[in-house]
PDB file of N, CA and C in Angstrom:
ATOM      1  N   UNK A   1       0.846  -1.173   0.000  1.00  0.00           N
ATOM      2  CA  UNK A   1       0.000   0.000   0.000  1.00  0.00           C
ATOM      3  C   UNK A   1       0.893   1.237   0.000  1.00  0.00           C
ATOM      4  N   UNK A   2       0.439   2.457  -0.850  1.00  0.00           N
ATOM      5  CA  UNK A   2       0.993   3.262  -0.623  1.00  0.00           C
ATOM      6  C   UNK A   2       1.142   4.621   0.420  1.00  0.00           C
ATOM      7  N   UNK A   3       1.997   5.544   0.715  1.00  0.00           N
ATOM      8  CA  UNK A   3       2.098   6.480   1.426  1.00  0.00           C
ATOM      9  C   UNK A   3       1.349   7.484   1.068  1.00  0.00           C
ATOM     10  N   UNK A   4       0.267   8.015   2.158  1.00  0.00           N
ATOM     11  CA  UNK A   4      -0.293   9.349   1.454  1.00  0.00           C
ATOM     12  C   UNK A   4       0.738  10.441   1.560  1.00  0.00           C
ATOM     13  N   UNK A   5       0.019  11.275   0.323  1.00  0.00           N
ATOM     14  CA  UNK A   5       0.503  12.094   0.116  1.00  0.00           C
ATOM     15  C   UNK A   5       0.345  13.965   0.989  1.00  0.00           C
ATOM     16  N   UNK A   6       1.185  14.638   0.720  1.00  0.00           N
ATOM     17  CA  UNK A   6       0.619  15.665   1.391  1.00  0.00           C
ATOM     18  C   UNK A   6      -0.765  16.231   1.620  1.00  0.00           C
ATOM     19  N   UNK A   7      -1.762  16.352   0.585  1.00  0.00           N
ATOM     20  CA  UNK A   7      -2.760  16.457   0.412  1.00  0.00           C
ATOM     21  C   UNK A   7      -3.828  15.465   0.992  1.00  0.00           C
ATOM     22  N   UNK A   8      -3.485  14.191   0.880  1.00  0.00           N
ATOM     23  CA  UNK A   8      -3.690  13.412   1.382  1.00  0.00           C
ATOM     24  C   UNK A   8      -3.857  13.189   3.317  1.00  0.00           C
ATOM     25  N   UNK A   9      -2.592  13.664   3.430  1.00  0.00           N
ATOM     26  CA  UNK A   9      -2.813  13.574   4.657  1.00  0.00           C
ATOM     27  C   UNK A   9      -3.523  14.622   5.688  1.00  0.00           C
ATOM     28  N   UNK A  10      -3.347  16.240   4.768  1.00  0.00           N
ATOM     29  CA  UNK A  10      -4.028  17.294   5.294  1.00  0.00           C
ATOM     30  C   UNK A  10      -5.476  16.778   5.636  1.00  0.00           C
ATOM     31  N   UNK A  11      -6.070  16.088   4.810  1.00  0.00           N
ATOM     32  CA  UNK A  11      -7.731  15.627   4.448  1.00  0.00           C
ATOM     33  C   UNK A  11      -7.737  14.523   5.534  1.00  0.00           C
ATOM     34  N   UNK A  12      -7.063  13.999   6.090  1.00  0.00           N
ATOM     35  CA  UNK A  12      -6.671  12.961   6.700  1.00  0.00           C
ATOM     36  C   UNK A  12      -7.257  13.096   8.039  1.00  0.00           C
ATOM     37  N   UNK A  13      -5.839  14.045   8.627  1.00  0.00           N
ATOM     38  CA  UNK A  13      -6.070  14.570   9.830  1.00  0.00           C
ATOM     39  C   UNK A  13      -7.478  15.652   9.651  1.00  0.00           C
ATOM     40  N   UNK A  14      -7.339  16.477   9.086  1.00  0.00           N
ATOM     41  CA  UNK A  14      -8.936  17.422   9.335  1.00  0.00           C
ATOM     42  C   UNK A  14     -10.132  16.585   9.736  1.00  0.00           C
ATOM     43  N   UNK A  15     -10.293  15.116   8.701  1.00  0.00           N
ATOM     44  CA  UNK A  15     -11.522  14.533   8.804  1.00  0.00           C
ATOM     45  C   UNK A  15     -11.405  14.265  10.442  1.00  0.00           C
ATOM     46  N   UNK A  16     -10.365  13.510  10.711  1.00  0.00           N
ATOM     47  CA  UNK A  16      -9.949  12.657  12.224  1.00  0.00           C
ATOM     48  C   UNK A  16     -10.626  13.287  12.676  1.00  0.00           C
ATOM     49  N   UNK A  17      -9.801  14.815  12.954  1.00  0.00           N
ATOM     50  CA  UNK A  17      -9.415  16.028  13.822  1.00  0.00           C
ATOM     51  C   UNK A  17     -11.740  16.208  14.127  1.00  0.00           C
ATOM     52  N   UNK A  18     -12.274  16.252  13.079  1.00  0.00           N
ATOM     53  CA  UNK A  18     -13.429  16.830  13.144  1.00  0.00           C
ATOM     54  C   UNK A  18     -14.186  16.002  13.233  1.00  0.00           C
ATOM     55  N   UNK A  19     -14.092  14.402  13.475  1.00  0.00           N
ATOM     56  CA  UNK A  19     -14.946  13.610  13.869  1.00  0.00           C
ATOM     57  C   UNK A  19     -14.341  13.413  15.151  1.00  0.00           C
ATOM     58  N   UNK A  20     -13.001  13.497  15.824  1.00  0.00           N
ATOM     59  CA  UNK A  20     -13.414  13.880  17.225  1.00  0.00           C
ATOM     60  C   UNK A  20     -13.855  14.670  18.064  1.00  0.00           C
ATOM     61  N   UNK A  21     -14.163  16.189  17.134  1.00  0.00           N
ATOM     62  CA  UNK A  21     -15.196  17.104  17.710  1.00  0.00           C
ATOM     63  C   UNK A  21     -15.970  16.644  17.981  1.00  0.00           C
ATOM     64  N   UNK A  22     -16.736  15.850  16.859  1.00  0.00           N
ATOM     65  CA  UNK A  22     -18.313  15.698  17.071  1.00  0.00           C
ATOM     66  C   UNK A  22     -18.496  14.317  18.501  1.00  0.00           C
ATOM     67  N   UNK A  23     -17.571  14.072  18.264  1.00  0.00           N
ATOM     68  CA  UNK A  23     -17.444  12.523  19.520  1.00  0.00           C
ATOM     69  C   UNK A  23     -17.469  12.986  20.620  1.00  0.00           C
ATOM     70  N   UNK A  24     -16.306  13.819  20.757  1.00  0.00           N
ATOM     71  CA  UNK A  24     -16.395  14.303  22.446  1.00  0.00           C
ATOM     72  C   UNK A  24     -17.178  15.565  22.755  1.00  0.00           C
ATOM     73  N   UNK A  25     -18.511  16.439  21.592  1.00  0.00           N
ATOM     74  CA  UNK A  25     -18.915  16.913  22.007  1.00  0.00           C
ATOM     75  C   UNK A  25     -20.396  16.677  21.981  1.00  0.00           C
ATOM     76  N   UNK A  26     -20.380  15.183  21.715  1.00  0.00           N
ATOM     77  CA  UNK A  26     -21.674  14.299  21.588  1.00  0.00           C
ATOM     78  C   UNK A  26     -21.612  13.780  23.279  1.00  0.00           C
ATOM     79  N   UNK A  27     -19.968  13.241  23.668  1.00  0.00           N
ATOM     80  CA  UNK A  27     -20.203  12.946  25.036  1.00  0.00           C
ATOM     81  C   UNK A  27     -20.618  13.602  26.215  1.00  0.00           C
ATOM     82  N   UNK A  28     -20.011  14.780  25.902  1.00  0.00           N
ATOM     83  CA  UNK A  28     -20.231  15.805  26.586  1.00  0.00           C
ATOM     84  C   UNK A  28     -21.635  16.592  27.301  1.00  0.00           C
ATOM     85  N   UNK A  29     -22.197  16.349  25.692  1.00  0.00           N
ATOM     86  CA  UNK A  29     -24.164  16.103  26.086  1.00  0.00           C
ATOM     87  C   UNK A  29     -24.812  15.241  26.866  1.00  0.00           C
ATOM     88  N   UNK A  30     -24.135  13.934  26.589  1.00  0.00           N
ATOM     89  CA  UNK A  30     -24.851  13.164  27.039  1.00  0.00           C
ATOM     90  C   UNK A  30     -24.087  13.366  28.764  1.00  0.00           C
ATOM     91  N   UNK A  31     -23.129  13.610  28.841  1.00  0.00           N
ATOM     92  CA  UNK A  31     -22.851  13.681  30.297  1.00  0.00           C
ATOM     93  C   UNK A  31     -23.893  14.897  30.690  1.00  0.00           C
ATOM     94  N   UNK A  32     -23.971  16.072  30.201  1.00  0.00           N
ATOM     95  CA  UNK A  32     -24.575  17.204  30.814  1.00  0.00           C
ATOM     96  C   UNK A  32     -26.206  16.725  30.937  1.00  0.00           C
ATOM     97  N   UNK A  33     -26.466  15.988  30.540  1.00  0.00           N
ATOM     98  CA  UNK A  33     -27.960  15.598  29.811  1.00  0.00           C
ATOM     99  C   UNK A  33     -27.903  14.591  31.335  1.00  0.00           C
ATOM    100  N   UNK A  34     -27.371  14.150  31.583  1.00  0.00           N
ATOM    101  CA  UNK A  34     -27.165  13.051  33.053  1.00  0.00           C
ATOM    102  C   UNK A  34     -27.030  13.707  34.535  1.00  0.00           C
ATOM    103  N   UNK A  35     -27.673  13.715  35.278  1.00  0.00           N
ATOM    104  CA  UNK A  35     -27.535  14.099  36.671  1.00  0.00           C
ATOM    105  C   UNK A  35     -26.282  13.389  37.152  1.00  0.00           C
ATOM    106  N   UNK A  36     -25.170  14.375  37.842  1.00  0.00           N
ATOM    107  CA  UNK A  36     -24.246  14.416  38.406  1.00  0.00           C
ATOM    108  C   UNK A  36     -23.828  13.197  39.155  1.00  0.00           C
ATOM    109  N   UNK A  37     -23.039  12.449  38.579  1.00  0.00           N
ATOM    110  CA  UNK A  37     -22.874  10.696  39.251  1.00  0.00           C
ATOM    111  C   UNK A  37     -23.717  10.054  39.335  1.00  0.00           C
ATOM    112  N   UNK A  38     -24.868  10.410  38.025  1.00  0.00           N
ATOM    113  CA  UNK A  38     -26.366   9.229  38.019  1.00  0.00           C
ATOM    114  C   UNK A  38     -25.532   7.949  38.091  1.00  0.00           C
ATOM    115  N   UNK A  39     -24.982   7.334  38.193  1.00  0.00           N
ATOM    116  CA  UNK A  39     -24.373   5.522  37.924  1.00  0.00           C
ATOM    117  C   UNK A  39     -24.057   5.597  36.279  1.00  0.00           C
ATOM    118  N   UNK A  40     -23.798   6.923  35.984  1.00  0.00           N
ATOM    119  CA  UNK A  40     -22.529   6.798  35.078  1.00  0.00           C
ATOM    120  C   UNK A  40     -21.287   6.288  35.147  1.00  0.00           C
ATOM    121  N   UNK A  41     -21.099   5.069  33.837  1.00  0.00           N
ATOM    122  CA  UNK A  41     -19.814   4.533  34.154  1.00  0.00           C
ATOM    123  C   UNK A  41     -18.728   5.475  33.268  1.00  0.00           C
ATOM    124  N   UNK A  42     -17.808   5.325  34.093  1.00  0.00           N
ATOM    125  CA  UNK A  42     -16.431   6.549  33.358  1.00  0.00           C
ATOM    126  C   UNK A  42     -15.187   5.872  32.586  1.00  0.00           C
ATOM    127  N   UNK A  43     -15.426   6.266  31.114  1.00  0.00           N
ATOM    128  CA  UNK A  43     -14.715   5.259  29.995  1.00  0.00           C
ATOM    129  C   UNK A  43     -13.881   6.011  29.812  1.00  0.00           C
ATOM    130  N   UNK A  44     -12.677   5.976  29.975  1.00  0.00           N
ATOM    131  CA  UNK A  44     -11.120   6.706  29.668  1.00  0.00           C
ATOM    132  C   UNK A  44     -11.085   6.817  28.141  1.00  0.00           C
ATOM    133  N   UNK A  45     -11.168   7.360  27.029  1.00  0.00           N
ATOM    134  CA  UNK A  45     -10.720   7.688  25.891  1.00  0.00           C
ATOM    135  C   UNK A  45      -9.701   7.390  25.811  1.00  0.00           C
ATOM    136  N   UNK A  46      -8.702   8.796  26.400  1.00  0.00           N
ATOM    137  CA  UNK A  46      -7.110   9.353  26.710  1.00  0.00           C
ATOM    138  C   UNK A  46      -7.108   9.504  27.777  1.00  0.00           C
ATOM    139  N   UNK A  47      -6.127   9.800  28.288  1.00  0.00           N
ATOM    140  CA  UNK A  47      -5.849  10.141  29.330  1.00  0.00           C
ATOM    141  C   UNK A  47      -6.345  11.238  29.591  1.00  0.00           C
ATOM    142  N   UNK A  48      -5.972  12.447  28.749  1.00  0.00           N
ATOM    143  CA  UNK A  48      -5.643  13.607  28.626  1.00  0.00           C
ATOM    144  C   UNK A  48      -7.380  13.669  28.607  1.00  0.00           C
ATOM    145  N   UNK A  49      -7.485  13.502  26.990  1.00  0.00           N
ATOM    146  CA  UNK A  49      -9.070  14.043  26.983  1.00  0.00           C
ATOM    147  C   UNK A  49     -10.334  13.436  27.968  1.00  0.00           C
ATOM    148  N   UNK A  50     -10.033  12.124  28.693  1.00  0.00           N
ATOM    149  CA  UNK A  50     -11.236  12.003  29.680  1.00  0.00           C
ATOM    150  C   UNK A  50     -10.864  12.910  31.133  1.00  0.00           C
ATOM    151  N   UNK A  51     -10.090  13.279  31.026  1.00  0.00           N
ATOM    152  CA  UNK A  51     -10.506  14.626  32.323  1.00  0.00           C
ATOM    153  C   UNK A  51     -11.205  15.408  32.103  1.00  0.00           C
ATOM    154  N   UNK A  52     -10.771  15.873  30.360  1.00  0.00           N
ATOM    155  CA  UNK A  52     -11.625  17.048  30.187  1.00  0.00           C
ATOM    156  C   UNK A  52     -12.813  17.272  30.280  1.00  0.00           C
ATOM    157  N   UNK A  53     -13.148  15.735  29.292  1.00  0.00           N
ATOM    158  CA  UNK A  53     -14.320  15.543  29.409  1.00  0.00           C
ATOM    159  C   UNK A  53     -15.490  15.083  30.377  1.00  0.00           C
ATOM    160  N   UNK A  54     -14.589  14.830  31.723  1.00  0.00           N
ATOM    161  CA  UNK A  54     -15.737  14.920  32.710  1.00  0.00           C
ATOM    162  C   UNK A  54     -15.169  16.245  33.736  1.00  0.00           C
ATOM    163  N   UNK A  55     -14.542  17.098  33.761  1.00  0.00           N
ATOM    164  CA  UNK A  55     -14.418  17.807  34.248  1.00  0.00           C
ATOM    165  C   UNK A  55     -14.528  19.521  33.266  1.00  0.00           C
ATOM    166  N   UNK A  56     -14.758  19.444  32.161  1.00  0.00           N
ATOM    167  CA  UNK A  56     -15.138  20.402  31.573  1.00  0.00           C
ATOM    168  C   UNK A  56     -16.058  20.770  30.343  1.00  0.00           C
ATOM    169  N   UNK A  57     -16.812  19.889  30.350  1.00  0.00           N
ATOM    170  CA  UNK A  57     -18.111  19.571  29.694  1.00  0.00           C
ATOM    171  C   UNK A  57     -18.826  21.167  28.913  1.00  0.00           C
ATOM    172  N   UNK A  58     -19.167  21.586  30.379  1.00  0.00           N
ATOM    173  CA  UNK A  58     -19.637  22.892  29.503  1.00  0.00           C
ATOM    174  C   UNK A  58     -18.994  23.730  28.870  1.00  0.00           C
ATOM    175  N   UNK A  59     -17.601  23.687  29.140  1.00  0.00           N
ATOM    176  CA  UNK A  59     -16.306  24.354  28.513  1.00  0.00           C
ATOM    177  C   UNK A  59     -15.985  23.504  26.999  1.00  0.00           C
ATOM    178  N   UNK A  60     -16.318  22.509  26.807  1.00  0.00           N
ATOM    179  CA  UNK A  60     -16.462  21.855  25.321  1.00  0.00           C
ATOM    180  C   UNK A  60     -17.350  22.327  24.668  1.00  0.00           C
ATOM    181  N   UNK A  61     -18.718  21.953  25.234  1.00  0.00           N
ATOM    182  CA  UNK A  61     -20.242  23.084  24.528  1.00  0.00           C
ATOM    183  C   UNK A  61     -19.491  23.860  23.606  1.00  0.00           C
ATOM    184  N   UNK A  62     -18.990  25.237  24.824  1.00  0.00           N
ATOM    185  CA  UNK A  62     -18.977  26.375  24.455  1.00  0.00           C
ATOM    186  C   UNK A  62     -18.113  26.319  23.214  1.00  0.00           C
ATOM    187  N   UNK A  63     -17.044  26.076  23.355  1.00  0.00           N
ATOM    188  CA  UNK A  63     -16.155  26.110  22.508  1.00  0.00           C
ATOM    189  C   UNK A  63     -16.319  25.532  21.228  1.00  0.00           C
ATOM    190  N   UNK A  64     -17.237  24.464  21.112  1.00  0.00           N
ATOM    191  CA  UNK A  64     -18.277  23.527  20.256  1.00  0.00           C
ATOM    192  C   UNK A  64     -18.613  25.156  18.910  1.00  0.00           C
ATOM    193  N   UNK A  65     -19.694  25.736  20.191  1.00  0.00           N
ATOM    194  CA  UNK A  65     -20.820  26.691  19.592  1.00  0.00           C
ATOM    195  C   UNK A  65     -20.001  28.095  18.823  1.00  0.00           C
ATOM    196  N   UNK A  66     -18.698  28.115  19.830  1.00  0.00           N
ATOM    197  CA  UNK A  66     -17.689  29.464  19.197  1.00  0.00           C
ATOM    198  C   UNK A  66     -17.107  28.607  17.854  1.00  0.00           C
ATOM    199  N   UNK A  67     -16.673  27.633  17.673  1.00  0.00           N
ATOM    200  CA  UNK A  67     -15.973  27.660  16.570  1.00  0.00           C
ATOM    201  C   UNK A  67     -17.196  27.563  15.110  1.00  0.00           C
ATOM    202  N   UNK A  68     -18.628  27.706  15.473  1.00  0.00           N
ATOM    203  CA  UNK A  68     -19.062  28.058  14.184  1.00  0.00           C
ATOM    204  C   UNK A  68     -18.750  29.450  14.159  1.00  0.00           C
ATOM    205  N   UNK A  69     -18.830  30.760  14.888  1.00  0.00           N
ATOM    206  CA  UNK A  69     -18.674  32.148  14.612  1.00  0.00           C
ATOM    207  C   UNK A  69     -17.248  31.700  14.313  1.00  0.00           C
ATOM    208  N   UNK A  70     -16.544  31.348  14.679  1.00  0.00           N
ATOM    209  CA  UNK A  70     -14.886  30.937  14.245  1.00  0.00           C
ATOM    210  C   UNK A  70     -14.808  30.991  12.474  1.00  0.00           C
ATOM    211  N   UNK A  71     -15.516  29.970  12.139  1.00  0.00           N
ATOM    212  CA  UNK A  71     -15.764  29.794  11.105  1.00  0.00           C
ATOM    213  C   UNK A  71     -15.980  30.561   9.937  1.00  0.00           C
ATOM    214  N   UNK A  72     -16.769  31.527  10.028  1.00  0.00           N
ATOM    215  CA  UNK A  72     -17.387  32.723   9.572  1.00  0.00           C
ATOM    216  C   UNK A  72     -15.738  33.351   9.769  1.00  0.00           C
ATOM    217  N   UNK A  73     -14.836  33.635  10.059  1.00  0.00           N
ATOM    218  CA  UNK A  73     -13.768  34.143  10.063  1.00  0.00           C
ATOM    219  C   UNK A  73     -12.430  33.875   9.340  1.00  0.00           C
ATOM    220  N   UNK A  74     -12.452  32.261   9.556  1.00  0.00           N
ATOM    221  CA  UNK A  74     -11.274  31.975   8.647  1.00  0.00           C
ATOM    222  C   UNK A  74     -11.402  30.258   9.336  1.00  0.00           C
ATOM    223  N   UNK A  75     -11.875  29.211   7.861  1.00  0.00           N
ATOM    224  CA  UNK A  75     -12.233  28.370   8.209  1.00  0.00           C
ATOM    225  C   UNK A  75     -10.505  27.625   8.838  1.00  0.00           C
ATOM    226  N   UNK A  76      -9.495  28.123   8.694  1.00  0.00           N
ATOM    227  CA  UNK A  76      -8.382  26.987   8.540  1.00  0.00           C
ATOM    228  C   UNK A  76      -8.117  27.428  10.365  1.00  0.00           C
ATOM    229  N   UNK A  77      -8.393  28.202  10.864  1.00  0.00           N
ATOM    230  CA  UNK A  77      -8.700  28.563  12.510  1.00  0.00           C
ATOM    231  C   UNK A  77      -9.216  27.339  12.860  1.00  0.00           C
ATOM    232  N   UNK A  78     -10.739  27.092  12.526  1.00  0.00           N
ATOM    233  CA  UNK A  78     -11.444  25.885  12.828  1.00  0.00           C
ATOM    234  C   UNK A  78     -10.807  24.916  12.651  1.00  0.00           C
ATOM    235  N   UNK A  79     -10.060  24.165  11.371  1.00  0.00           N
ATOM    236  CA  UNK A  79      -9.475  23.266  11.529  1.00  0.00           C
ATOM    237  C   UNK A  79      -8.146  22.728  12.154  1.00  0.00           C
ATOM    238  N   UNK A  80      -7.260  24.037  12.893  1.00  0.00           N
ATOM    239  CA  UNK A  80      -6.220  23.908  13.790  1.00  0.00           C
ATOM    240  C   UNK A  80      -7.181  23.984  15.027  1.00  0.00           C
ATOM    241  N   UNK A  81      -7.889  24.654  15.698  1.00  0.00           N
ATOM    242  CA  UNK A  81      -9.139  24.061  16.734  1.00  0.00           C
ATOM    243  C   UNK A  81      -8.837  22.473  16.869  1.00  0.00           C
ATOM    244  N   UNK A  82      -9.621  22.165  15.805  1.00  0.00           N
ATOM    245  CA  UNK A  82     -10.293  20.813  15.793  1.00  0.00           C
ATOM    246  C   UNK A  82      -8.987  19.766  16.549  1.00  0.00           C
ATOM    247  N   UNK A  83      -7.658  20.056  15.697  1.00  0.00           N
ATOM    248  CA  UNK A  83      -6.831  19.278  15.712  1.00  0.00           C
ATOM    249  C   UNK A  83      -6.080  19.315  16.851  1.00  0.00           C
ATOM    250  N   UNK A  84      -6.231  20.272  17.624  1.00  0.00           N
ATOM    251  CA  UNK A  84      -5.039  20.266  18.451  1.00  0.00           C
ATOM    252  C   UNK A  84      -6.283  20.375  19.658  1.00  0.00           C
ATOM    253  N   UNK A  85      -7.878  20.946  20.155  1.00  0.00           N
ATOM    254  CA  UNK A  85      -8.004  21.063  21.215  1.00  0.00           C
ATOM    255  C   UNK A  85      -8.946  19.886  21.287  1.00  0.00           C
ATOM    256  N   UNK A  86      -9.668  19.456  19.860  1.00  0.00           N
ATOM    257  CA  UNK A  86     -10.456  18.409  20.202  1.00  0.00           C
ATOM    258  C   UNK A  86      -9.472  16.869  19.936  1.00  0.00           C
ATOM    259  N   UNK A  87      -8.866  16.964  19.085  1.00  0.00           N
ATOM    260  CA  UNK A  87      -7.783  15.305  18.492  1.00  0.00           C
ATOM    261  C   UNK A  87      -6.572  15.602  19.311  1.00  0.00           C
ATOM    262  N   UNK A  88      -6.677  17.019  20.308  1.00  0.00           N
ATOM    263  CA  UNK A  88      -5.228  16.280  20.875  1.00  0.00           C
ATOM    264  C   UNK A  88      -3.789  16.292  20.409  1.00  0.00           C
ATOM    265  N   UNK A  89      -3.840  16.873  18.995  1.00  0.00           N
ATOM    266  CA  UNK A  89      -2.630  16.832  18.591  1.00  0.00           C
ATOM    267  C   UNK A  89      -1.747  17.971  18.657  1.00  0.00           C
ATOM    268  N   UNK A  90      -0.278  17.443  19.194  1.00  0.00           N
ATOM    269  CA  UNK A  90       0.241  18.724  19.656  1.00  0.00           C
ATOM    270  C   UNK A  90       1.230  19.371  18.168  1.00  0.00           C
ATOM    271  N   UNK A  91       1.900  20.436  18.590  1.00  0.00           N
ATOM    272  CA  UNK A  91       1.903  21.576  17.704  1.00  0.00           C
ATOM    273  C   UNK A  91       3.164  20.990  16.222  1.00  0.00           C
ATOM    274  N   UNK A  92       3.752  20.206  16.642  1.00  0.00           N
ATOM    275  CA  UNK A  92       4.628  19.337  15.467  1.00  0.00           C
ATOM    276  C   UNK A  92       4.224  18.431  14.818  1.00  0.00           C
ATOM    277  N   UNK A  93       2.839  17.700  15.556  1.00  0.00           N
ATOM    278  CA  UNK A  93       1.957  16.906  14.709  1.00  0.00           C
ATOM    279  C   UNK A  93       1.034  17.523  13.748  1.00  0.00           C
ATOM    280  N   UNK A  94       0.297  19.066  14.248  1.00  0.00           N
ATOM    281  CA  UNK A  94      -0.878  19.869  13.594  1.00  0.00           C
ATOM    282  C   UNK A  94      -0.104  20.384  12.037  1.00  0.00           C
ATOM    283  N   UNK A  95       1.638  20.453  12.566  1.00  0.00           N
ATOM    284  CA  UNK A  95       2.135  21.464  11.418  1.00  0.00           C
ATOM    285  C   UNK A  95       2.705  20.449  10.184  1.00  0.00           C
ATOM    286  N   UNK A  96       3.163  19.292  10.556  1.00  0.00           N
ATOM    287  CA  UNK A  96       3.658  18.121   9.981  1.00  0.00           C
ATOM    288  C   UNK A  96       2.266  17.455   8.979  1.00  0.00           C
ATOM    289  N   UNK A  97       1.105  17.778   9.613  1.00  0.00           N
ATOM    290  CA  UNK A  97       0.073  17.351   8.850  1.00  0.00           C
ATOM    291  C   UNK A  97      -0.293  18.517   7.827  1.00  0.00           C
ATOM    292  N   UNK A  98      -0.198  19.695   8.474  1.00  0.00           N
ATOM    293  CA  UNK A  98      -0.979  20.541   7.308  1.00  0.00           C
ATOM    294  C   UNK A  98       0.224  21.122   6.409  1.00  0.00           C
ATOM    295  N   UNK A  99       1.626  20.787   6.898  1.00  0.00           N
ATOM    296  CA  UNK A  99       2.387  21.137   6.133  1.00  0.00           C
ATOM    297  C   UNK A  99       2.728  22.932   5.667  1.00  0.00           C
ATOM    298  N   UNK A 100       2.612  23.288   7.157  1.00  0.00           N
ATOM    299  CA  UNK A 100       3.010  23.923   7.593  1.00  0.00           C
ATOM    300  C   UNK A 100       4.126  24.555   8.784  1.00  0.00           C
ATOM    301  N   UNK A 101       5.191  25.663   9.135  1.00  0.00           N
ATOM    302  CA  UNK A 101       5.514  25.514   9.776  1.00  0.00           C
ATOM    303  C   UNK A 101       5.160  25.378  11.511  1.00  0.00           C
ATOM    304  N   UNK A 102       6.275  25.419  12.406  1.00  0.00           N
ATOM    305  CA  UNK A 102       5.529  24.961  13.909  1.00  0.00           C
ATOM    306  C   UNK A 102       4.908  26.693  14.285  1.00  0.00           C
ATOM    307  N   UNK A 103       5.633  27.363  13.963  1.00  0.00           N
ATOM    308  CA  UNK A 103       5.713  28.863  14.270  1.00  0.00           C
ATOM    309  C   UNK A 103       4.137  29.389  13.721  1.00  0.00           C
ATOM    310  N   UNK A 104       3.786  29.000  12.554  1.00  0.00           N
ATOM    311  CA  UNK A 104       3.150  29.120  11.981  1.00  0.00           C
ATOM    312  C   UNK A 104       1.488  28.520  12.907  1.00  0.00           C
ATOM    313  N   UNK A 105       1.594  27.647  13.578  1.00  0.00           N
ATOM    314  CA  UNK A 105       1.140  26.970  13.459  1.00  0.00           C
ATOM    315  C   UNK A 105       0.488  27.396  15.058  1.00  0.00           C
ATOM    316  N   UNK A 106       1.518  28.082  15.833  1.00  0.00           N
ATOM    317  CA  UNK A 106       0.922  28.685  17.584  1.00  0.00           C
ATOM    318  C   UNK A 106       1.036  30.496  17.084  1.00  0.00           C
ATOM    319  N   UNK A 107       0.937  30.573  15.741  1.00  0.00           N
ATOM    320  CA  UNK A 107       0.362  32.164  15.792  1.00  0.00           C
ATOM    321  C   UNK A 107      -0.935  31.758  15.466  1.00  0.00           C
ATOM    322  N   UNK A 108      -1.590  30.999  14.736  1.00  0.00           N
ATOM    323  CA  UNK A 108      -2.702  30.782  14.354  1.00  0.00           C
ATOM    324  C   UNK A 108      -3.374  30.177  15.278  1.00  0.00           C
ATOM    325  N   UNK A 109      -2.696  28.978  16.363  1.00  0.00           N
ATOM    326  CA  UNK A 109      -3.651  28.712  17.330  1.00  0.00           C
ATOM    327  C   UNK A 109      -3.732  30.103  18.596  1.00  0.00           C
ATOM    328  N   UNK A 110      -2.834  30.558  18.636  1.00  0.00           N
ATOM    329  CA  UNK A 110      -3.058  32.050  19.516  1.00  0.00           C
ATOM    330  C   UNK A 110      -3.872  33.169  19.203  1.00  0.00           C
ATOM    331  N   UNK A 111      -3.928  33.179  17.383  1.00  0.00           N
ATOM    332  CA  UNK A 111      -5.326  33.756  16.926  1.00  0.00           C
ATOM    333  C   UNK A 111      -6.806  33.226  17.101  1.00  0.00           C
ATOM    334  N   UNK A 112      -6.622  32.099  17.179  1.00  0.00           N
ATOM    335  CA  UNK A 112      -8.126  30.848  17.407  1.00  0.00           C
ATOM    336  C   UNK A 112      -8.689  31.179  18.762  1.00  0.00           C
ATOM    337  N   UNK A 113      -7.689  31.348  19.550  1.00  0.00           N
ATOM    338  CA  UNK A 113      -7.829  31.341  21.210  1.00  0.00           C
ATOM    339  C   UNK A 113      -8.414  32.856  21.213  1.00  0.00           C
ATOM    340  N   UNK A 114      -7.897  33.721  20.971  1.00  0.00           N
ATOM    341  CA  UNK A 114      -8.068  35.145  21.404  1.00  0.00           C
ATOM    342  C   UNK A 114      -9.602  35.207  21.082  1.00  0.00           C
ATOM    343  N   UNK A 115      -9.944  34.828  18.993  1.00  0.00           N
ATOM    344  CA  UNK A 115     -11.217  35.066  18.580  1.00  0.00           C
ATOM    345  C   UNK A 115     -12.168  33.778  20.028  1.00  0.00           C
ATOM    346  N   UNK A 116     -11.768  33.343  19.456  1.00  0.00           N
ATOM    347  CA  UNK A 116     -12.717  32.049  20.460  1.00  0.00           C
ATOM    348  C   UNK A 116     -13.027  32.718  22.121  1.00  0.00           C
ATOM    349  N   UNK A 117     -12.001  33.662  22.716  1.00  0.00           N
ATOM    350  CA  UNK A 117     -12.330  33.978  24.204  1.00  0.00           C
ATOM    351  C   UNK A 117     -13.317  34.919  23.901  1.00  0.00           C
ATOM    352  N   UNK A 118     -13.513  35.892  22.714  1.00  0.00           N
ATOM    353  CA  UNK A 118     -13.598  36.901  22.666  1.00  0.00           C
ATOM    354  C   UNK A 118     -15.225  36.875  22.673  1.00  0.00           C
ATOM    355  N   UNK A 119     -15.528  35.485  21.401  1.00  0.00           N
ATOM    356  CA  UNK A 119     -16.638  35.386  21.521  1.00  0.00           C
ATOM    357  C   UNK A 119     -17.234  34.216  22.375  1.00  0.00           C
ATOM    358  N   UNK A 120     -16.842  34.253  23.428  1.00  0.00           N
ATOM    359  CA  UNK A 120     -17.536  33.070  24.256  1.00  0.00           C
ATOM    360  C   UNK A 120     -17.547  34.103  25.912  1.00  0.00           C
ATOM    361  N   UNK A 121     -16.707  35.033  25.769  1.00  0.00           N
ATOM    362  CA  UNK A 121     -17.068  36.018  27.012  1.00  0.00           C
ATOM    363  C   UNK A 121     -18.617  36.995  26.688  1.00  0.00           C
TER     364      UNK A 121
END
């Protein structure tokens, strides 16, 4: 089999990157949708992301609902979002995929963050 290609892999990671939005902000409902230690059982994902996700639930929502106004701004914001706060991937993996540099890559997530606080305050 062969190696994807650059293009290839940009499409790759984005899809990943944006079907674990919708995963952990599908869980996230259903946790908020659940009274507080109803005999919910607690399924580790990651490490990383099942804290978040039971300890910052409504902080996913939100961030869920900001990256459509995100969107409306500059869709490639949304898709460094996706990749690095919902898939987890850190800043040599996000830039290695989109084939871009690393530098490149925490001015744009530092632009994502600012728009994203701006409209979620």
């Amino acid at each position: 089999m062969g190696e994807l290609n650059a293009a290839d892999r940009q499409h790759f990671f984005a899809y990943v990157a944006r079907a674990m939005r919708f995963v952990v902000v599908d869980f996230a409902r259903r946790r908020n949708a659940e009274k507080r230690g109803g005999g919910s059982e607690h399924i580790a994902i990651d490490e990383n992301v099942a804290g978040v996700l039971v300890d910052r639930g409504d902080e996913i929502l939100r961030v869920h609902e900001g990256l459509e106004d995100l969107r409306r701004v500059d869709e490639d914001l949304v898709r460094l979002v996706e990749m690095r706060y919902f898939a987890g991937l850190q800043v040599q993996e996000i830039a290695q995929a989109l084939d871009i540099s690393e530098r490149t890559v925490e001015r744009q997530w530092q632009k994502a963050r600012a728009i994203l606080f701006a409209s979620l305050a």
